[in-house]
N, C-alpha and C. Protein backbone atom coordinates (compact mmCIF):
# COMPACT_ATOMS: atom_id res chain seq x y z
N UNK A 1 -10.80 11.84 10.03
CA UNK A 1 -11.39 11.02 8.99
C UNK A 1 -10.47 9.84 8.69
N UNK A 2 -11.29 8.32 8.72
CA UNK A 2 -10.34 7.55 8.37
C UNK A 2 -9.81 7.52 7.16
N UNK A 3 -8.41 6.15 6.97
CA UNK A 3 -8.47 6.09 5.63
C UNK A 3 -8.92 5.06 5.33
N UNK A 4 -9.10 4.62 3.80
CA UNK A 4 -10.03 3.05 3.22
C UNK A 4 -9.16 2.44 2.55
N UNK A 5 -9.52 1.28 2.20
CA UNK A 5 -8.60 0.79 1.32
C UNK A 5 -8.46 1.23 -0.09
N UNK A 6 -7.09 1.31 -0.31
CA UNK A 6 -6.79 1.71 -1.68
C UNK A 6 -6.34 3.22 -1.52
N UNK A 7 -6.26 3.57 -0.57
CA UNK A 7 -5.80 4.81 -0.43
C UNK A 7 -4.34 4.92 -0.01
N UNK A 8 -3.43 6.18 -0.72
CA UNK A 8 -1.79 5.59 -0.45
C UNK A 8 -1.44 7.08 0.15
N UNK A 9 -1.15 6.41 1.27
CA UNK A 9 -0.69 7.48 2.24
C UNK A 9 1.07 7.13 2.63
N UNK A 10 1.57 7.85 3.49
CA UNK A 10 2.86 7.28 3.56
C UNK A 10 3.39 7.56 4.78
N UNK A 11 4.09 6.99 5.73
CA UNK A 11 4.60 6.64 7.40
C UNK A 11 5.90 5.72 6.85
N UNK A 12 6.84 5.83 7.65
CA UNK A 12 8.48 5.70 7.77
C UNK A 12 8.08 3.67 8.49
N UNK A 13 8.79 3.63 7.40
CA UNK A 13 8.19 2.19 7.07
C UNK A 13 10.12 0.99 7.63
N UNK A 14 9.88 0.34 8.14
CA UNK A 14 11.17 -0.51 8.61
C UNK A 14 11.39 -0.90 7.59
N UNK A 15 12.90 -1.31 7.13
CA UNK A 15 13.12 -2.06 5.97
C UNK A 15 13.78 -3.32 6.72
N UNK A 16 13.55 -4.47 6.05
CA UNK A 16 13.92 -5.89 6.60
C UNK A 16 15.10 -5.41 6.12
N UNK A 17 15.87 -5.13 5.11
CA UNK A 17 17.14 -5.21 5.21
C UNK A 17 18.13 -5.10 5.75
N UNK A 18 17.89 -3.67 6.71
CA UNK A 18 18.80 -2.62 7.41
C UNK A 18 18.39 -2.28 8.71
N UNK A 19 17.30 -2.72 8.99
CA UNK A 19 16.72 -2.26 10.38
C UNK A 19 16.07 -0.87 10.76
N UNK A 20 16.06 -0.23 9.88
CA UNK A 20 16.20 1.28 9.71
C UNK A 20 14.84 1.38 9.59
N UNK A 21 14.57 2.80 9.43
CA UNK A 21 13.29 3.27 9.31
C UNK A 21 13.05 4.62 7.78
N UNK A 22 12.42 3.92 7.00
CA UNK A 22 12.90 4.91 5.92
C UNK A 22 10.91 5.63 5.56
N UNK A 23 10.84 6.82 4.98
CA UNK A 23 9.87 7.22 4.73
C UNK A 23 9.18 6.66 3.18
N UNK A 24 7.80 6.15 3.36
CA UNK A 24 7.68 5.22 2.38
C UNK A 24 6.13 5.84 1.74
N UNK A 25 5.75 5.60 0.55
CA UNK A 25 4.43 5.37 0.43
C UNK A 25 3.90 4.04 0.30
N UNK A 26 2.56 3.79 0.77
CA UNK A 26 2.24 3.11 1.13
C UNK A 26 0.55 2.90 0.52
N UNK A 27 0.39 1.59 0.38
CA UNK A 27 -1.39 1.72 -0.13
C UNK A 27 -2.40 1.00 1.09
N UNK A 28 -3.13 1.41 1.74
CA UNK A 28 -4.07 0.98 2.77
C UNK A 28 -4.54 -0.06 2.51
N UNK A 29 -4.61 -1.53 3.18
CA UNK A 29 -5.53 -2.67 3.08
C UNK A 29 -6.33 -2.96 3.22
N UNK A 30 -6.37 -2.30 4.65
CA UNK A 30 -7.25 -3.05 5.68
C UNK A 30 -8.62 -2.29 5.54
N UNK A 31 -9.98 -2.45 5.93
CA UNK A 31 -11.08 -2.10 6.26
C UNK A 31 -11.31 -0.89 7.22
N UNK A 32 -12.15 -0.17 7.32
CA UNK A 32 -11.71 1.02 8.19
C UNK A 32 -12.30 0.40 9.59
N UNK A 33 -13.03 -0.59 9.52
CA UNK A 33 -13.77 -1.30 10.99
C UNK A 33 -11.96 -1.87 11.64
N UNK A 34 -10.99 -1.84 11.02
CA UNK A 34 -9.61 -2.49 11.83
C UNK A 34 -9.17 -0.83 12.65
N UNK A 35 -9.04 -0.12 11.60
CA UNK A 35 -9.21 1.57 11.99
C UNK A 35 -9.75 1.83 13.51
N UNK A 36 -11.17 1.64 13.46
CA UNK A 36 -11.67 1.80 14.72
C UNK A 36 -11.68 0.89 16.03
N UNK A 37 -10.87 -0.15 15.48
CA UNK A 37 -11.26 -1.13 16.09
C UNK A 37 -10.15 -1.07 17.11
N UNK A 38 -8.57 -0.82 16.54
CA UNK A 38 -7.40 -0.75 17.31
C UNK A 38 -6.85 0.30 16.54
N UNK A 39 -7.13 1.50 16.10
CA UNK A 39 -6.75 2.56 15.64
C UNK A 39 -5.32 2.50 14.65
N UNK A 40 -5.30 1.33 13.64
CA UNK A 40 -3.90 1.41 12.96
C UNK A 40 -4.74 1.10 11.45
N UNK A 41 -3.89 1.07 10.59
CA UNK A 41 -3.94 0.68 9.36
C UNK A 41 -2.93 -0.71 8.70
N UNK A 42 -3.62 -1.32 8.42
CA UNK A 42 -2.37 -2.39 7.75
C UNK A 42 -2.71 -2.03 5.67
N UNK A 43 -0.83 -2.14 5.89
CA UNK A 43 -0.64 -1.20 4.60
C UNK A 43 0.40 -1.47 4.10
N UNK A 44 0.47 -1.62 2.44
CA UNK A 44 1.77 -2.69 1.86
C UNK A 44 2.44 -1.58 1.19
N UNK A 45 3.92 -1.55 1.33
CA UNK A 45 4.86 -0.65 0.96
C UNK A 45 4.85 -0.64 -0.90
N UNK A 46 4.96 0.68 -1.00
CA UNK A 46 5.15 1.27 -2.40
C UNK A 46 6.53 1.65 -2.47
N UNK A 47 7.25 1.77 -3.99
CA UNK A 47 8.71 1.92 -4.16
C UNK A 47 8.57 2.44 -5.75
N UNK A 48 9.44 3.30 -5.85
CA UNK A 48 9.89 3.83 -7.42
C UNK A 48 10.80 3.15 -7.95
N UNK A 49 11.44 2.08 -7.57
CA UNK A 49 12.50 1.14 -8.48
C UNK A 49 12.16 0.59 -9.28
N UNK A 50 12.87 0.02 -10.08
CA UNK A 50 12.19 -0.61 -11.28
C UNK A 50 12.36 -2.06 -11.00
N UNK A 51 12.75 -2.90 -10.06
CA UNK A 51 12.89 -4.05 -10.03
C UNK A 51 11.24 -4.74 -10.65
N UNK A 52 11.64 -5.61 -10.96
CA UNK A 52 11.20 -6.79 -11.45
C UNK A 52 10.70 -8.52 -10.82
N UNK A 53 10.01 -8.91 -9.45
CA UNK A 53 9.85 -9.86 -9.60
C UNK A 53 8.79 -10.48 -9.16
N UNK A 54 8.99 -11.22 -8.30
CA UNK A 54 7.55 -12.19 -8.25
C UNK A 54 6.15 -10.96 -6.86
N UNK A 55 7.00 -10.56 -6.35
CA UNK A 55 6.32 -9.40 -5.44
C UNK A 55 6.13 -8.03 -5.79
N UNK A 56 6.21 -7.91 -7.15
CA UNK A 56 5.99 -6.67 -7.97
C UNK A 56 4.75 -6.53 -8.38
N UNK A 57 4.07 -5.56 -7.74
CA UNK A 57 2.64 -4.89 -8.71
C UNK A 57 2.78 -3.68 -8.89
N UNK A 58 3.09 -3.61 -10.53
CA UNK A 58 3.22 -2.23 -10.78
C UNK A 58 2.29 -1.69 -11.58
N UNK A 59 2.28 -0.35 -11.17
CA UNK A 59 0.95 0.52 -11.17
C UNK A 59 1.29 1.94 -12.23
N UNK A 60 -0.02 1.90 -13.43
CA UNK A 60 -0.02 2.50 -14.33
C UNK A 60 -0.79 3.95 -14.04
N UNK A 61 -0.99 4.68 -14.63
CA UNK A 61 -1.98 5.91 -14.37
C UNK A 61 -3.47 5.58 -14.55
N UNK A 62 -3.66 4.55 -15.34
CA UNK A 62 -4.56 4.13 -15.26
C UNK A 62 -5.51 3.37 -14.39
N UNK A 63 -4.30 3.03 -13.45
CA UNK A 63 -5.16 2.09 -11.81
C UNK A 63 -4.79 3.29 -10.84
N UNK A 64 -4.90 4.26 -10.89
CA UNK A 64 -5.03 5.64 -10.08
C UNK A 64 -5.89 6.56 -10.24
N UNK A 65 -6.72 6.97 -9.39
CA UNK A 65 -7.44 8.18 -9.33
C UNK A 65 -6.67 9.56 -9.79
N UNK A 66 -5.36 9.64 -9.61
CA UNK A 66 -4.84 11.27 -10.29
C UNK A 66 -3.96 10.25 -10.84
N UNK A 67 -2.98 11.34 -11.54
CA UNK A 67 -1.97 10.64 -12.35
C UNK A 67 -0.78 10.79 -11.44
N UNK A 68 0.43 9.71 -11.51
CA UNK A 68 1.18 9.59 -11.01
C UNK A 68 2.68 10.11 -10.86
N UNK A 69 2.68 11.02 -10.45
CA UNK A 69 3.40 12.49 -9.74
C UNK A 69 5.17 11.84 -10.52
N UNK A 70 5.52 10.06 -9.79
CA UNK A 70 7.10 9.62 -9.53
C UNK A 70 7.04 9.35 -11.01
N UNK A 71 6.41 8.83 -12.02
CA UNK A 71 6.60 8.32 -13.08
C UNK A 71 6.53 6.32 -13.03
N UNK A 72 7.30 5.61 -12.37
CA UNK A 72 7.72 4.45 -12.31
C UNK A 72 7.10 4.15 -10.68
N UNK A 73 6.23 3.47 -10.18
CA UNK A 73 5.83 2.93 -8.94
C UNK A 73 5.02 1.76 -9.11
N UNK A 74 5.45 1.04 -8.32
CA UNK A 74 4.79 -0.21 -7.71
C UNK A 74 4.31 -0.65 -6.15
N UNK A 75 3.46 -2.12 -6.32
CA UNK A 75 3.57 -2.15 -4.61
C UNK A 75 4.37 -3.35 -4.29
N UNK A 76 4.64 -3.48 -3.45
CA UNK A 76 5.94 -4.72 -3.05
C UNK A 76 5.13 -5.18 -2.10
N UNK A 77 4.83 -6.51 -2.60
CA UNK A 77 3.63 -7.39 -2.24
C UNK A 77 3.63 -7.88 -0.75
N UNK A 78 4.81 -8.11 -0.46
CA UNK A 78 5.62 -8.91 0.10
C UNK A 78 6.15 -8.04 1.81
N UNK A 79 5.73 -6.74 1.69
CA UNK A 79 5.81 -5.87 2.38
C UNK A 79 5.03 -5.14 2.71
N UNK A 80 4.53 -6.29 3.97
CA UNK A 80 3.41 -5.48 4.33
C UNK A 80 3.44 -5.51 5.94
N UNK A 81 2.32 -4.55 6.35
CA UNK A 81 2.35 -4.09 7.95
C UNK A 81 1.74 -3.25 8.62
N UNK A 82 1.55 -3.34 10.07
CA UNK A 82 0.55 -2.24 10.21
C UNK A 82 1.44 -0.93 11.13
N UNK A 83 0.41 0.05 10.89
CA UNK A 83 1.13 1.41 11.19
C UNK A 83 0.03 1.90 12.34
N UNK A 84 0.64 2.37 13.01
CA UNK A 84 -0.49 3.22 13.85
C UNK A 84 -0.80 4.21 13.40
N UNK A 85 -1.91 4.56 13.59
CA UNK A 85 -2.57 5.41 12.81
C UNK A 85 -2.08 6.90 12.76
N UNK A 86 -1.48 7.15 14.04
CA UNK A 86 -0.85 8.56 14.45
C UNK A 86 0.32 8.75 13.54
N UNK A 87 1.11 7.86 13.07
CA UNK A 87 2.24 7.88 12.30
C UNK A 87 2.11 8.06 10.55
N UNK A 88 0.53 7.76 10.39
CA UNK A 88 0.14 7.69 8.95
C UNK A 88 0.61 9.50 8.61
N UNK A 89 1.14 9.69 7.64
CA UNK A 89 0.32 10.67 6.63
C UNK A 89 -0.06 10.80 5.28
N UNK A 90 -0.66 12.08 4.79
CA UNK A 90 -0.73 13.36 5.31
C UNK A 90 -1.92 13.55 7.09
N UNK A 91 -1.59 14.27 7.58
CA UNK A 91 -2.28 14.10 8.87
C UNK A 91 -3.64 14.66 8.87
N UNK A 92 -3.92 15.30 7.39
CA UNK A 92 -5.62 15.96 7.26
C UNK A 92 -6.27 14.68 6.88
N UNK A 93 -6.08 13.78 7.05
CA UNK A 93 -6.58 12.30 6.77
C UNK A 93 -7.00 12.31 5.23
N UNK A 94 -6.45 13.01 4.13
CA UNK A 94 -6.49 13.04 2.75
C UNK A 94 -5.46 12.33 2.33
N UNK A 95 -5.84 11.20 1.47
CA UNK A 95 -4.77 10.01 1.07
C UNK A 95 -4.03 11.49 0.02
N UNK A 96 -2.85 10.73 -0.16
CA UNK A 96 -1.73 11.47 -1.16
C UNK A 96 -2.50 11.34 -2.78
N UNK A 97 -2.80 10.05 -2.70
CA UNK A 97 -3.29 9.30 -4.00
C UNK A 97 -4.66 7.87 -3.79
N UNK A 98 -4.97 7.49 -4.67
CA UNK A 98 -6.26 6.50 -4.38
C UNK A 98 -5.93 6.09 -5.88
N UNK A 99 -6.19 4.13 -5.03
CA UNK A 99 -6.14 3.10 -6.34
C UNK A 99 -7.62 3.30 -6.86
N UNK A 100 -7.90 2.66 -7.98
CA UNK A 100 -9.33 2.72 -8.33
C UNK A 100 -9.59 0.90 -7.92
N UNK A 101 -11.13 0.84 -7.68
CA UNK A 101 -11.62 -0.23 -7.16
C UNK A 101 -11.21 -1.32 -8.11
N UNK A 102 -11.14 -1.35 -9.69
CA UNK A 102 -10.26 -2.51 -10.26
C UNK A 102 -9.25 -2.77 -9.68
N UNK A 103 -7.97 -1.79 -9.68
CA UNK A 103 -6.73 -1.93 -9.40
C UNK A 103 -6.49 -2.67 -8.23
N UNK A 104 -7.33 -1.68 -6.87
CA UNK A 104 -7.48 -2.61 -5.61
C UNK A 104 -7.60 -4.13 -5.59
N UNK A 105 -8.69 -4.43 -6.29
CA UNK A 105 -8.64 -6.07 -6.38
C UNK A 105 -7.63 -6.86 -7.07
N UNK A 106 -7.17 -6.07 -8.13
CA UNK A 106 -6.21 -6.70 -8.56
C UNK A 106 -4.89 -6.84 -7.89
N UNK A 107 -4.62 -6.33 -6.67
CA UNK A 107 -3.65 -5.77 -5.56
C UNK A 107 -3.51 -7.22 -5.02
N UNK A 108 -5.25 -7.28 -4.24
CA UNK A 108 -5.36 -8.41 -3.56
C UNK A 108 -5.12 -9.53 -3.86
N UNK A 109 -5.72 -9.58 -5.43
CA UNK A 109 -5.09 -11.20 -6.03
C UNK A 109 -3.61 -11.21 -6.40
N UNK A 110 -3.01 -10.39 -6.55
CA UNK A 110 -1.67 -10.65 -6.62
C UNK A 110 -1.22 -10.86 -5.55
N UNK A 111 -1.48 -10.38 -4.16
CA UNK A 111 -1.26 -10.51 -2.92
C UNK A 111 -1.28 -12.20 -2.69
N UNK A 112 -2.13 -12.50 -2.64
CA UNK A 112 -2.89 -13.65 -2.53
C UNK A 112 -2.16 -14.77 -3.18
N UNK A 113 -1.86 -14.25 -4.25
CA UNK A 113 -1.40 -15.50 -5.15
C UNK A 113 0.26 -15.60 -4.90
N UNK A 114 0.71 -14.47 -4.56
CA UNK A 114 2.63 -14.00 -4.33
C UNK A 114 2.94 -14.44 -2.83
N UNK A 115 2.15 -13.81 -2.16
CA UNK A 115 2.65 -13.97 -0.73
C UNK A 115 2.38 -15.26 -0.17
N UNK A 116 0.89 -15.23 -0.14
CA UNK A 116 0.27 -16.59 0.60
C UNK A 116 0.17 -17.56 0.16
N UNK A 117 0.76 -17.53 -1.25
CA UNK A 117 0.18 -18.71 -2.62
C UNK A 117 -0.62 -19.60 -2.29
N UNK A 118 -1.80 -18.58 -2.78
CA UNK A 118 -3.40 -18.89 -2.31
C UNK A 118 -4.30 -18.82 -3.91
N UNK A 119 -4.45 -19.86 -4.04
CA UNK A 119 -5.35 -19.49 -5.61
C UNK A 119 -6.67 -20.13 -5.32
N UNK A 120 -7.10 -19.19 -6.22
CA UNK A 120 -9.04 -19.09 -6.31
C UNK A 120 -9.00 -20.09 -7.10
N UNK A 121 -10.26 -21.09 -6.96
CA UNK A 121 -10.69 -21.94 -7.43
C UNK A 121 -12.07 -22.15 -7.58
């Protein structure tokens, strides 16, 4: 079963910093037609830090389908990428967690407006 967007699954994610490969959660972007299309997911890294800045969307219990297990999480806008699909988990294709369809959009326009500084008009 695929996953959809807004769903946060988690695969060992590169960090630009270090080169390394660290285990991350992660929230799904892409459409599940990219899924079938070349079997990966493109998916923007989640973090429990508390930083603060222009690539910060941080996420309340209220833009989640369950409540949120870490206490303090966001998505780091700015970090994003695709995973092959084999590397995603959990591997029963059941996201860990799911944004709700507000939150999702609100993902995108922050996306949009942080990364690509792209504004709706």
């Amino acid at each position: 079963m695929p996953f959809h967007p807004g769903d946060i699954v988690s695969f060992d994610f590169p960090m630009p910093s270090t080169g390394r490969y660290l285990t991350h959660s992660a929230v799904v972007l892409s459409c599940t037609e990219v899924h079938q299309h070349d079997n990966i997911y493109v998916c923007a890294m989640m973090s429990s830090n508390n930083s603060n800045d222009r690539f910060t969307f941080k996420l309340d219990d209220s833009m989640l389908q369950n409540v949120n297990s870490k206490g303090c999480s966001q998505v780091r806008c700015h970090l994003i990428t695709y995973v092959d699909a084999v590397h995603v988990r959990p591997a029963n294709g059941s996201p860990y967690n799911r944004l709700t369809k507000q939150a999702l959009k609100m993902l995108f326009t922050h996306i949009n407006t942080t990364v690509f500084d792209w504004q709706v008009h």
